[in-house]
N, C-alpha and C. Protein backbone atom coordinates (compact mmCIF):
# COMPACT_ATOMS: atom_id res chain seq x y z
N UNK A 1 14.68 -10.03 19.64
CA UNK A 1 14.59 -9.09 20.75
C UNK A 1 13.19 -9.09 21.33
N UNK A 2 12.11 -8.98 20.32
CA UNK A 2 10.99 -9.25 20.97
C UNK A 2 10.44 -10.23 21.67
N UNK A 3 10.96 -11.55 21.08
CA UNK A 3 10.58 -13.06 21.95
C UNK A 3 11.59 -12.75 22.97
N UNK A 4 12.59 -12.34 23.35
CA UNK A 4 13.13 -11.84 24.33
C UNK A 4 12.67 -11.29 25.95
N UNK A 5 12.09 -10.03 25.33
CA UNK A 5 11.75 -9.33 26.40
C UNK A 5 10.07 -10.10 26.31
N UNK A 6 9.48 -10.59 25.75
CA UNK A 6 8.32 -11.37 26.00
C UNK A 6 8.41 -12.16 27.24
N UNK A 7 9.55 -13.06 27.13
CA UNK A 7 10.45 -13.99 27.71
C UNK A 7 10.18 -13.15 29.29
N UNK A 8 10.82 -11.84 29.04
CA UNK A 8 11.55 -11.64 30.94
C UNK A 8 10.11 -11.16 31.09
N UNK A 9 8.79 -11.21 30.93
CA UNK A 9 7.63 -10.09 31.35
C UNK A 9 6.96 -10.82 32.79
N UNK A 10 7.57 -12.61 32.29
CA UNK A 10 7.04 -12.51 33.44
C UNK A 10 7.68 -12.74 35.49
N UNK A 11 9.23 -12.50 34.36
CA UNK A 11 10.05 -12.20 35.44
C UNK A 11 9.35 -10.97 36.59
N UNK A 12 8.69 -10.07 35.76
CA UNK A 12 8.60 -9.01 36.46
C UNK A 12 7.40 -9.07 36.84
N UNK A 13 7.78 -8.02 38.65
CA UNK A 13 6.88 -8.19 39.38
C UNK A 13 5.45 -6.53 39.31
N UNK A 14 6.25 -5.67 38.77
CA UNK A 14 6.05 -4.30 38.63
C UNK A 14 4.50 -4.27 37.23
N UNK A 15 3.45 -4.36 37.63
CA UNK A 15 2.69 -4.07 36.54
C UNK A 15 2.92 -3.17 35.34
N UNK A 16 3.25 -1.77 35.64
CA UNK A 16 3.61 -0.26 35.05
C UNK A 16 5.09 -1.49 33.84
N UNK A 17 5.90 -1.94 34.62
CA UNK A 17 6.74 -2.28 33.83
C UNK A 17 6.69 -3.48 32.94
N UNK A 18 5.72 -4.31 33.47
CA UNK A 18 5.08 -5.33 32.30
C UNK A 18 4.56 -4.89 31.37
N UNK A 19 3.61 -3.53 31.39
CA UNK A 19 2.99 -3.10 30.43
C UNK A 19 4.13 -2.41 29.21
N UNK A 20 5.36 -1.69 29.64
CA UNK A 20 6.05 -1.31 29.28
C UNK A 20 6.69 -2.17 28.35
N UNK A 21 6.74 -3.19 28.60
CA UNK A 21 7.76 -4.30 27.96
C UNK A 21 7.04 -4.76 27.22
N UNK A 22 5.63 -4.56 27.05
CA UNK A 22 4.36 -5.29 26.19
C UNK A 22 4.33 -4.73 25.59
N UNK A 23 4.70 -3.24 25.53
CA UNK A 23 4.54 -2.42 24.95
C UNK A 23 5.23 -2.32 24.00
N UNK A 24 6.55 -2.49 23.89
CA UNK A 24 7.69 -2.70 22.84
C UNK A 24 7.97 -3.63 22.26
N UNK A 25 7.06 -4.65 22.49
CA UNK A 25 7.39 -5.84 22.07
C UNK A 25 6.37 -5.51 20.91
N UNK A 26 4.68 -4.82 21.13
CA UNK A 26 4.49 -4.77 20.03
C UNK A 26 4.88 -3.42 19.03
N UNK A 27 5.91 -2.46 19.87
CA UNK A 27 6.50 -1.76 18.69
C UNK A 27 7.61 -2.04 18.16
N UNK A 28 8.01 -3.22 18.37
CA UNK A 28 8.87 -4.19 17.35
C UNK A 28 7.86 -4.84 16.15
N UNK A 29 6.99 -5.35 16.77
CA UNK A 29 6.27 -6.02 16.12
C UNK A 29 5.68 -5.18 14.98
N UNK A 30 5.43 -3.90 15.23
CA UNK A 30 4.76 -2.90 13.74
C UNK A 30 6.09 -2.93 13.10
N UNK A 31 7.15 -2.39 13.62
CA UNK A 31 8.35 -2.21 12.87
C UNK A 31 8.87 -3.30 11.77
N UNK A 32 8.70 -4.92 12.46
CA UNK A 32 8.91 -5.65 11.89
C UNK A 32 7.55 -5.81 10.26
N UNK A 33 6.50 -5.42 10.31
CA UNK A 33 5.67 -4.99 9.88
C UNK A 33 6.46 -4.28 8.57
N UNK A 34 6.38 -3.20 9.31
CA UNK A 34 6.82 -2.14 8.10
C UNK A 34 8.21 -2.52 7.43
N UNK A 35 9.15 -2.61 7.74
CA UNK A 35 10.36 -3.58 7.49
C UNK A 35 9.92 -4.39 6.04
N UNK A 36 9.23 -5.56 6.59
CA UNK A 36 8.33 -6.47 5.58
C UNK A 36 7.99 -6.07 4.51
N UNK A 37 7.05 -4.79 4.45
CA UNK A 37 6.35 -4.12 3.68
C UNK A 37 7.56 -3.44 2.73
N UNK A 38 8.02 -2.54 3.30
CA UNK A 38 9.24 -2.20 2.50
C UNK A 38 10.14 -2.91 1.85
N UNK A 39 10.98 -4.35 2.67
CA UNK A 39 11.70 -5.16 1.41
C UNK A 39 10.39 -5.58 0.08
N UNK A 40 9.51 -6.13 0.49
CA UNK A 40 8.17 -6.49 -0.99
C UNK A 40 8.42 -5.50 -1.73
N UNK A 41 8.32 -3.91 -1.24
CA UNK A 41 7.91 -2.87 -2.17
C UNK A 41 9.46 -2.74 -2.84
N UNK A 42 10.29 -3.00 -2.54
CA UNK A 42 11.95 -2.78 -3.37
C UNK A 42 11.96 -4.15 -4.35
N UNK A 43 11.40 -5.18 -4.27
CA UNK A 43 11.58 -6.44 -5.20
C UNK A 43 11.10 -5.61 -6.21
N UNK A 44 12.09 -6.37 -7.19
CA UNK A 44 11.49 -6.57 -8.86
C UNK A 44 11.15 -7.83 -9.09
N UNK A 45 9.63 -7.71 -9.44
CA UNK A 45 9.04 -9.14 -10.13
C UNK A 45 8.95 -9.00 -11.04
N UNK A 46 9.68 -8.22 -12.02
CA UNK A 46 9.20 -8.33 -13.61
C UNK A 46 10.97 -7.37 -14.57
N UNK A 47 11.63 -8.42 -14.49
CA UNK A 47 12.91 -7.79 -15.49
C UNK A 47 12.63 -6.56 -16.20
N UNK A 48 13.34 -5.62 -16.22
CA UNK A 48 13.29 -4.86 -17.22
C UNK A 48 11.51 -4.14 -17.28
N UNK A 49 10.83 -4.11 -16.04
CA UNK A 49 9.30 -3.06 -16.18
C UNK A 49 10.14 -1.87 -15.98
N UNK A 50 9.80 -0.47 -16.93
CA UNK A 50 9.80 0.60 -16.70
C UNK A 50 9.06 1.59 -16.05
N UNK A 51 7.96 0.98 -16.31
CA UNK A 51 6.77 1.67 -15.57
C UNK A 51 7.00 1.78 -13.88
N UNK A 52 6.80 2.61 -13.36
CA UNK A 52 6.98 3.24 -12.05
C UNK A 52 6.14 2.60 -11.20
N UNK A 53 6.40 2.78 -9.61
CA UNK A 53 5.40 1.54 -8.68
C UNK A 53 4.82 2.14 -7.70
N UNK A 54 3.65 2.01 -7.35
CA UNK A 54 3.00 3.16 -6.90
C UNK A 54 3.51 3.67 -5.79
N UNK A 55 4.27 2.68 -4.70
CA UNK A 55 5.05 3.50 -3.66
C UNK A 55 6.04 4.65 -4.08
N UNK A 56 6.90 4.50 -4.92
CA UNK A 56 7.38 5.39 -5.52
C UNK A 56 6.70 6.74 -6.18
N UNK A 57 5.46 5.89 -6.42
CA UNK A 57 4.87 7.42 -7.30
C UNK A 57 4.02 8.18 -6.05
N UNK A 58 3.42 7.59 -5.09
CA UNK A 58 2.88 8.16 -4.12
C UNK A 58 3.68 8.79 -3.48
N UNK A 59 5.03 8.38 -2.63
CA UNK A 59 5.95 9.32 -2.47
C UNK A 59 6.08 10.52 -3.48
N UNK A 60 6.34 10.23 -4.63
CA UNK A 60 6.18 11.59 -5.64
C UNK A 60 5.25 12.55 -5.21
N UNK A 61 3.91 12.00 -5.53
CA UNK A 61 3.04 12.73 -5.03
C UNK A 61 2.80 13.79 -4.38
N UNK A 62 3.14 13.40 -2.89
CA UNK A 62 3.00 13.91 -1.56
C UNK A 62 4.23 14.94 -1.64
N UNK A 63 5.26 14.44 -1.91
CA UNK A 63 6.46 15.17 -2.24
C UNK A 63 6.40 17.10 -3.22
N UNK A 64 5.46 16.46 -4.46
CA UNK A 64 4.97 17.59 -5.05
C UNK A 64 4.03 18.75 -4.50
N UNK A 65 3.42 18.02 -3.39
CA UNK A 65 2.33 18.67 -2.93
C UNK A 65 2.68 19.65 -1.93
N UNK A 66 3.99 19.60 -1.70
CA UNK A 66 4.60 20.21 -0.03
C UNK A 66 4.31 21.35 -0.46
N UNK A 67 5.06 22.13 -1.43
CA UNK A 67 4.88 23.45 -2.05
C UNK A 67 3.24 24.08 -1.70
N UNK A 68 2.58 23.39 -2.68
CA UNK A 68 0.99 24.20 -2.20
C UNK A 68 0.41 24.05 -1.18
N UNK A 69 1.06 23.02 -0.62
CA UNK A 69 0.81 23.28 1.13
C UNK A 69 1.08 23.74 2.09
N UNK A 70 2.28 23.94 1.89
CA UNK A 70 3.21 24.87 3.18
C UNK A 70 3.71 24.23 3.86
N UNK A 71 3.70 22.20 4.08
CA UNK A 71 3.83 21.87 5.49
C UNK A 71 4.32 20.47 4.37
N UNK A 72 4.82 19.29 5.11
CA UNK A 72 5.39 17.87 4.62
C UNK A 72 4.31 17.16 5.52
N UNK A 73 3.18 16.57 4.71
CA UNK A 73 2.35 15.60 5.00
C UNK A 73 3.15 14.85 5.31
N UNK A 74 2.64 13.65 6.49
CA UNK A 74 2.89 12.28 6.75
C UNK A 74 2.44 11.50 5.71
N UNK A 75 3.05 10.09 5.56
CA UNK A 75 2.97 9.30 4.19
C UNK A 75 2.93 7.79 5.15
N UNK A 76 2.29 7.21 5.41
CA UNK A 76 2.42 6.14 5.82
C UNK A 76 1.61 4.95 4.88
N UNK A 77 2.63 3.62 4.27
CA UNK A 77 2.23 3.05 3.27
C UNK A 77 2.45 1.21 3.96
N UNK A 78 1.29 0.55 3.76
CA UNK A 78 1.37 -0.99 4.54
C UNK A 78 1.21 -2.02 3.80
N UNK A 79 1.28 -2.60 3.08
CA UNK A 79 1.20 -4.05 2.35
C UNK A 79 1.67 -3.93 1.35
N UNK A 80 1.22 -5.28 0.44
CA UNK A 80 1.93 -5.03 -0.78
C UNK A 80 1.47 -4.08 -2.24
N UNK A 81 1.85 -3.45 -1.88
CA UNK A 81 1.39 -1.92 -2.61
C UNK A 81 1.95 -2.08 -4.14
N UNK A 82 3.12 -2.56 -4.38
CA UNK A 82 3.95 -2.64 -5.72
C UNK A 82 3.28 -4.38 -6.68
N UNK A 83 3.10 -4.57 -5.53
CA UNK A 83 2.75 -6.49 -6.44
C UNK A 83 1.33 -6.89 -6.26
N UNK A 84 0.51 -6.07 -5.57
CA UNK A 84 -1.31 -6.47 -5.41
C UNK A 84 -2.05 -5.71 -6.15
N UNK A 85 -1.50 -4.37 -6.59
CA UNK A 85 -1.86 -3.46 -6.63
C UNK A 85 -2.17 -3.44 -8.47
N UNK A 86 -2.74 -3.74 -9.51
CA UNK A 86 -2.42 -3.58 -10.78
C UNK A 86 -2.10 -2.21 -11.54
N UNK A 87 -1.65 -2.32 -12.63
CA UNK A 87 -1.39 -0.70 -13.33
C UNK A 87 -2.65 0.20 -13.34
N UNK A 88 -3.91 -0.73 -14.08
CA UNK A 88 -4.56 0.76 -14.00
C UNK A 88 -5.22 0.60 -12.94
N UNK A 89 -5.16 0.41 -12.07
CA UNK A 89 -5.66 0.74 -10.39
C UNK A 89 -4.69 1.86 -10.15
N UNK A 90 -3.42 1.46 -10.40
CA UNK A 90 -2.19 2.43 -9.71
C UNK A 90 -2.82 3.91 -10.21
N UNK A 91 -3.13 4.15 -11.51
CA UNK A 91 -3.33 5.20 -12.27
C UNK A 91 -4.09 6.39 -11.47
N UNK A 92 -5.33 5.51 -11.24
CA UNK A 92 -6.36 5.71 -10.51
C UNK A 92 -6.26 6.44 -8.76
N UNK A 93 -5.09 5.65 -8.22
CA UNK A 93 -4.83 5.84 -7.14
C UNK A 93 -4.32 7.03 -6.90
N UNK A 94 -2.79 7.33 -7.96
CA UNK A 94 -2.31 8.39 -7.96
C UNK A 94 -3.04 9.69 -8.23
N UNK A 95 -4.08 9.67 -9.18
CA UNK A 95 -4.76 10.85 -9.66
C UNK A 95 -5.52 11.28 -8.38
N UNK A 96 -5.74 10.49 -7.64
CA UNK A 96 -6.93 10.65 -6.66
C UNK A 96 -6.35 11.16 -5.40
N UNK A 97 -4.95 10.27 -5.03
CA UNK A 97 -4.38 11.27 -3.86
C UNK A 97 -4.13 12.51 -4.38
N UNK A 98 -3.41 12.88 -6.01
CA UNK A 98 -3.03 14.21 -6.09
C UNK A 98 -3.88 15.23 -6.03
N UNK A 99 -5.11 14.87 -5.94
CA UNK A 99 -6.99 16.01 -5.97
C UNK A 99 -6.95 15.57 -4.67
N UNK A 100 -7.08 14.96 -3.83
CA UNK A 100 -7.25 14.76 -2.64
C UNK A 100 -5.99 16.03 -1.62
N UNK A 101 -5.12 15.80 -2.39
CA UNK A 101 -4.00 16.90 -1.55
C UNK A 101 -4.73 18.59 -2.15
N UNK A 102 -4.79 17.81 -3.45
CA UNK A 102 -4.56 19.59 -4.35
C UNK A 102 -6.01 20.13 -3.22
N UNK A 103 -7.07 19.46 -2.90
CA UNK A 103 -8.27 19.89 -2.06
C UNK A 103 -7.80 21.08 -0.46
N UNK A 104 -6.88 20.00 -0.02
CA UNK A 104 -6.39 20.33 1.24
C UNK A 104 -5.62 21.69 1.20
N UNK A 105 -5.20 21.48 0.00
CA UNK A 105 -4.02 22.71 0.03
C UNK A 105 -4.78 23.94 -0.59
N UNK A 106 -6.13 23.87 -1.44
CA UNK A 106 -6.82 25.07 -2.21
C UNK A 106 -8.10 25.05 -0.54
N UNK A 107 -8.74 24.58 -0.13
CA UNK A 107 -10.07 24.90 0.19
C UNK A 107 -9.67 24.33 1.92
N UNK A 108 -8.91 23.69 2.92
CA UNK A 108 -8.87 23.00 3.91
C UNK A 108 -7.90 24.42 4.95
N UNK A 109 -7.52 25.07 4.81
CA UNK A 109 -6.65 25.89 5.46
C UNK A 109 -5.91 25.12 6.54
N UNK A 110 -5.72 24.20 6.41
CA UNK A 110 -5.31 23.07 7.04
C UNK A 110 -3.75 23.45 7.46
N UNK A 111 -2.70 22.98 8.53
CA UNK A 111 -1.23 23.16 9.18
C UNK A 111 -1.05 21.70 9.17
N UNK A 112 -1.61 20.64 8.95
CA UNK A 112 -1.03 19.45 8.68
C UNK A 112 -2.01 18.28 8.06
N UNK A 113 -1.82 17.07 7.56
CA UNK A 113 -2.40 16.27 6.64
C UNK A 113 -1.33 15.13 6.89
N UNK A 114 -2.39 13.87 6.74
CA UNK A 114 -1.72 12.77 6.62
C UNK A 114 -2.55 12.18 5.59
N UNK A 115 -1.76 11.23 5.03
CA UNK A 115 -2.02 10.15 3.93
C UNK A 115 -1.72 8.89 4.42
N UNK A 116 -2.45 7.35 3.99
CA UNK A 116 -2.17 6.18 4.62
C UNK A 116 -2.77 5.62 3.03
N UNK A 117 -1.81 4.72 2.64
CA UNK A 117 -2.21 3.94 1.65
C UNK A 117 -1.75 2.18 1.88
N UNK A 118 -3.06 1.72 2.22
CA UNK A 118 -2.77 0.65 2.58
C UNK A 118 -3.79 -0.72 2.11
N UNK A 119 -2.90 -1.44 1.93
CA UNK A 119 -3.20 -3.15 0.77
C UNK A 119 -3.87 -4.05 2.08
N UNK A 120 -5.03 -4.56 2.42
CA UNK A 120 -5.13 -5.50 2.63
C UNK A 120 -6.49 -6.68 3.01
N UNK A 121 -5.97 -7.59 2.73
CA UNK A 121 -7.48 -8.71 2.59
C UNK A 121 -7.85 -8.08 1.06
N UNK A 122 -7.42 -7.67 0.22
CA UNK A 122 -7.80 -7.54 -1.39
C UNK A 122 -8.47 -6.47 -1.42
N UNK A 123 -8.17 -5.22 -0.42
CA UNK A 123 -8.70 -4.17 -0.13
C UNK A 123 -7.76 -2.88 -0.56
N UNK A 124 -7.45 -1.75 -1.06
CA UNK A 124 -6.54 -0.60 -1.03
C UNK A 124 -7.80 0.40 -0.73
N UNK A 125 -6.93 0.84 0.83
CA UNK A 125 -7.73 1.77 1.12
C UNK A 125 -6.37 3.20 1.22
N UNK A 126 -7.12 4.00 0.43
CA UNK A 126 -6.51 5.64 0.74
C UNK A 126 -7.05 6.57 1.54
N UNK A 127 -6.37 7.02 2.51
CA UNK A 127 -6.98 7.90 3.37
C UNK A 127 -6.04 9.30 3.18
N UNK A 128 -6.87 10.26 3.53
CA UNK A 128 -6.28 11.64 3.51
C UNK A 128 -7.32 12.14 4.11
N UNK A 129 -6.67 12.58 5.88
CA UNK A 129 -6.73 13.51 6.89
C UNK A 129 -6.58 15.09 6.91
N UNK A 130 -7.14 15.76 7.17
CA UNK A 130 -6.11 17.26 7.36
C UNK A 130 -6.95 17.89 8.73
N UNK A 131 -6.63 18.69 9.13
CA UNK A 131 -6.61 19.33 10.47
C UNK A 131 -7.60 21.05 10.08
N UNK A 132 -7.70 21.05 8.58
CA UNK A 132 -8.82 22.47 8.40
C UNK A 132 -9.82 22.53 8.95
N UNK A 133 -10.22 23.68 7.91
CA UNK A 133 -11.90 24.04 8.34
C UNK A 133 -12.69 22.79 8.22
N UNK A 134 -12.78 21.77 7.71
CA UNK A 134 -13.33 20.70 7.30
C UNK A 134 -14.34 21.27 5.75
N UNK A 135 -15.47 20.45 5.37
CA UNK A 135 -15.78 20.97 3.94
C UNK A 135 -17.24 21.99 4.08
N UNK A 136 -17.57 21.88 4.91
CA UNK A 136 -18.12 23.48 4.43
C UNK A 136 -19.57 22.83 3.75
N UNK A 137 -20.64 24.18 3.20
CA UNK A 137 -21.18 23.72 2.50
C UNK A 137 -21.76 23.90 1.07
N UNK A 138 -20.77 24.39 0.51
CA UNK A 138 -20.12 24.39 -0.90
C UNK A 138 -21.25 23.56 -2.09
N UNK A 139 -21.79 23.68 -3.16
CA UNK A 139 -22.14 23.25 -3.48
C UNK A 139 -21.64 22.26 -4.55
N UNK A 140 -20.69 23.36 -4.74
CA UNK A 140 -19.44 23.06 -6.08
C UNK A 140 -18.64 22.12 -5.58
N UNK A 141 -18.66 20.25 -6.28
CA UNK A 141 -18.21 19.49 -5.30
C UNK A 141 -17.37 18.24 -6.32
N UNK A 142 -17.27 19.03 -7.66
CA UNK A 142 -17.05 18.47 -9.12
C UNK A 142 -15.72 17.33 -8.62
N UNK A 143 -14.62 17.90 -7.82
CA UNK A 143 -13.64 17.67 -7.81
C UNK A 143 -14.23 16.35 -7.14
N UNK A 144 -14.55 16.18 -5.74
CA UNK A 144 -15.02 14.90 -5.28
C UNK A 144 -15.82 14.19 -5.98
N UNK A 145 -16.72 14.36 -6.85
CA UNK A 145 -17.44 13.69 -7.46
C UNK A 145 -16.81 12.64 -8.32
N UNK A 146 -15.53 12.96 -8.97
CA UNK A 146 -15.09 12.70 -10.31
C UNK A 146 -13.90 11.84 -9.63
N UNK A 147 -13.90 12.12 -8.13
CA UNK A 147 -12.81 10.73 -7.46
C UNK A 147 -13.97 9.83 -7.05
N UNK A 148 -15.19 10.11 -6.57
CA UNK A 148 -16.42 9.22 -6.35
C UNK A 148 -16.63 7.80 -7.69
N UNK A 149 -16.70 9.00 -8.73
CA UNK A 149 -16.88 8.11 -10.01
C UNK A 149 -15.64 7.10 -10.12
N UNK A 150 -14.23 7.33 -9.79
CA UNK A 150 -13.14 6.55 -9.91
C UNK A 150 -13.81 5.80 -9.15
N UNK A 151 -13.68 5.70 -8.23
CA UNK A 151 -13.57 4.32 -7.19
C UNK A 151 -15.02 3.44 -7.54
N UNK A 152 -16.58 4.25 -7.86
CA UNK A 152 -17.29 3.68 -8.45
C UNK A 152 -16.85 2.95 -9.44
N UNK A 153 -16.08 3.16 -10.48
CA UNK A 153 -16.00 2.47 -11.55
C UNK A 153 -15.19 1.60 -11.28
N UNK A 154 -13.98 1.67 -10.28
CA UNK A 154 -13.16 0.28 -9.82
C UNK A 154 -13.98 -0.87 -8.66
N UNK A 155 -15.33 -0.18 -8.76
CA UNK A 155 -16.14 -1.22 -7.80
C UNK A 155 -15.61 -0.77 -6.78
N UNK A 156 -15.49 0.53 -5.93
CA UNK A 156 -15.29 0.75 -5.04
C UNK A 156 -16.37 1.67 -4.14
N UNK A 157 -15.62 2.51 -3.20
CA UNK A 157 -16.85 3.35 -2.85
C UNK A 157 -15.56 4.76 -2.47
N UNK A 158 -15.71 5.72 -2.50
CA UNK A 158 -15.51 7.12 -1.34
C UNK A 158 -16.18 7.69 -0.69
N UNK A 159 -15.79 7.94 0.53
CA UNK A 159 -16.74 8.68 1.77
C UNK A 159 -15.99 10.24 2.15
N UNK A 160 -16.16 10.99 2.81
CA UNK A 160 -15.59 12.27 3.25
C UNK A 160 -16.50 12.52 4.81
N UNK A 161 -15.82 12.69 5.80
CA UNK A 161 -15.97 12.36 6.74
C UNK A 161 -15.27 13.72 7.48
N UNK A 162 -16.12 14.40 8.75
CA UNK A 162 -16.10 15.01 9.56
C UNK A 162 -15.38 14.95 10.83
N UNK A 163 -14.56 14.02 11.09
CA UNK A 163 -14.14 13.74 12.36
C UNK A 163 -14.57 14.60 13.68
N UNK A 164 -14.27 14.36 14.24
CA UNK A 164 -14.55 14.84 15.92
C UNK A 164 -14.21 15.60 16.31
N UNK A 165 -12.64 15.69 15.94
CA UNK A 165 -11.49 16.70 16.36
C UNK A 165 -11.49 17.54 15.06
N UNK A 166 -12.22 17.44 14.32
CA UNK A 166 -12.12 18.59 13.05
C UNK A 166 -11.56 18.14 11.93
N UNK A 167 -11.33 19.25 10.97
CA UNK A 167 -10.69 18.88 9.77
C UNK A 167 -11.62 18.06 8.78
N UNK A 168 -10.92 16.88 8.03
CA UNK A 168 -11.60 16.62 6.33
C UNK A 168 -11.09 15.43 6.94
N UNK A 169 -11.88 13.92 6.22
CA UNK A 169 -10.87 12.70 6.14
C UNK A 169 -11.79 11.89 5.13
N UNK A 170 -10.88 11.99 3.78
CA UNK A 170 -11.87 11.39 2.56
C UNK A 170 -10.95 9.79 2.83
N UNK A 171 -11.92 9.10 2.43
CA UNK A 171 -11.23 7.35 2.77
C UNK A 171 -11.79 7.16 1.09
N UNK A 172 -11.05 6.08 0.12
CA UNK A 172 -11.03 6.06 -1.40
C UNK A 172 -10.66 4.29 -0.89
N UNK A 173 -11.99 3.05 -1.17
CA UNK A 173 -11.27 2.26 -1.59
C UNK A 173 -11.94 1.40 -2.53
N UNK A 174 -11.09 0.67 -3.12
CA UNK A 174 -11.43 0.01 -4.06
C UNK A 174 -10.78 -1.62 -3.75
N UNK A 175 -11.39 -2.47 -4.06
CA UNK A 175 -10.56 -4.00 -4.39
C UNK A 175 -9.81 -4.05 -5.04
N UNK A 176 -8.80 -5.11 -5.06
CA UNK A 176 -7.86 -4.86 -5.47
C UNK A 176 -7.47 -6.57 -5.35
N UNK A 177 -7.09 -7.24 -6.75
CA UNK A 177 -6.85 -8.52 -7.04
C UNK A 177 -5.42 -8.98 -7.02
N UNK A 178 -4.67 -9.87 -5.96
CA UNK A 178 -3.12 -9.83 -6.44
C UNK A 178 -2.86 -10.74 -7.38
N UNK A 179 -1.65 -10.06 -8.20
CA UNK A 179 -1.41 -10.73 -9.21
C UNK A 179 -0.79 -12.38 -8.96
């Protein structure tokens, strides 16, 4: 469909409607994206693993968190998250979005939050947005510190960031080797 309407763009004479058609061609193109991402994250590469995969557990996550938040964060998840990603990285990851939410929902007075956990170039970067007061200047900062030290110790870095339009946006990443 997309090499398709690629195809008629330059049938058309209407700028407004070339752009239009460019336009969907590349929101096929994310879709096909995410599509991608999702069959990887449903494979089993390993018979019989019990252990849980972090898309699954991050969904958990976010899922648990609705309650002390009041509201259903956005969850948006991009590469190969289940097969790049190793166990104790996963560990790491999960503990860190769940303090990263539990933050938003105790100290952010925040009406909405997004999360983005995404694989790529040997990179997992976690982001968590919210729309609060942003952080204040608190001295007591134990909780970030002790996700600082995670990602330090996975050779990574965390930042916490002020945006423009307001609110909190801590970014958590670490490298990440595929198997």
């Amino acid at each position: 469909t997309g090499m398709t309407l690629q195809s008629v763009v330059r049938f058309v004479d209407h700028p407004g409607a070339q752009e239009r058609l460019l336009r969907a061609v590349d929101d096929l193109d994310e879709t096909i994206k995410i599509i991608r991402s999702t069959i990887f994250g449903l494979r089993v590469q390993e018979a019989g693993r019990s252990k849980r995969r972090l898309r699954s557990r991050a969904t958990d996550t976010v899922q648990q968190a609705v309650r002390s938040l009041g509201f259903t964060p956005s969850l948006r998840m991009e590469g190969l998250l289940d097969t790049d990603v190793p166990p104790e990285t996963t560990e790491h990851v999960v503990a860190v979005l769940a303090e990263a939410l539990s933050n938003v929902a105790r100290h952010a007075h925040a009406t909405s939050a997004s999360v983005a956990l995404v694989v790529r170039g040997g990179t997992l970067t976690l982001s968590v947005s919210d729309n609060g007061v942003g952080v204040g200047t608190s001295r007591r900062r134990s909780g970030l510190g002790n996700l600082a030290r995670r990602a330090r110790g996975l050779g990574g870095t965390m930042t916490v960031e002020a945006p423009d339009d307001g609110g909190t946006r801590l970014v958590w990443t670490v490298p990440v080797v595929p198997r």
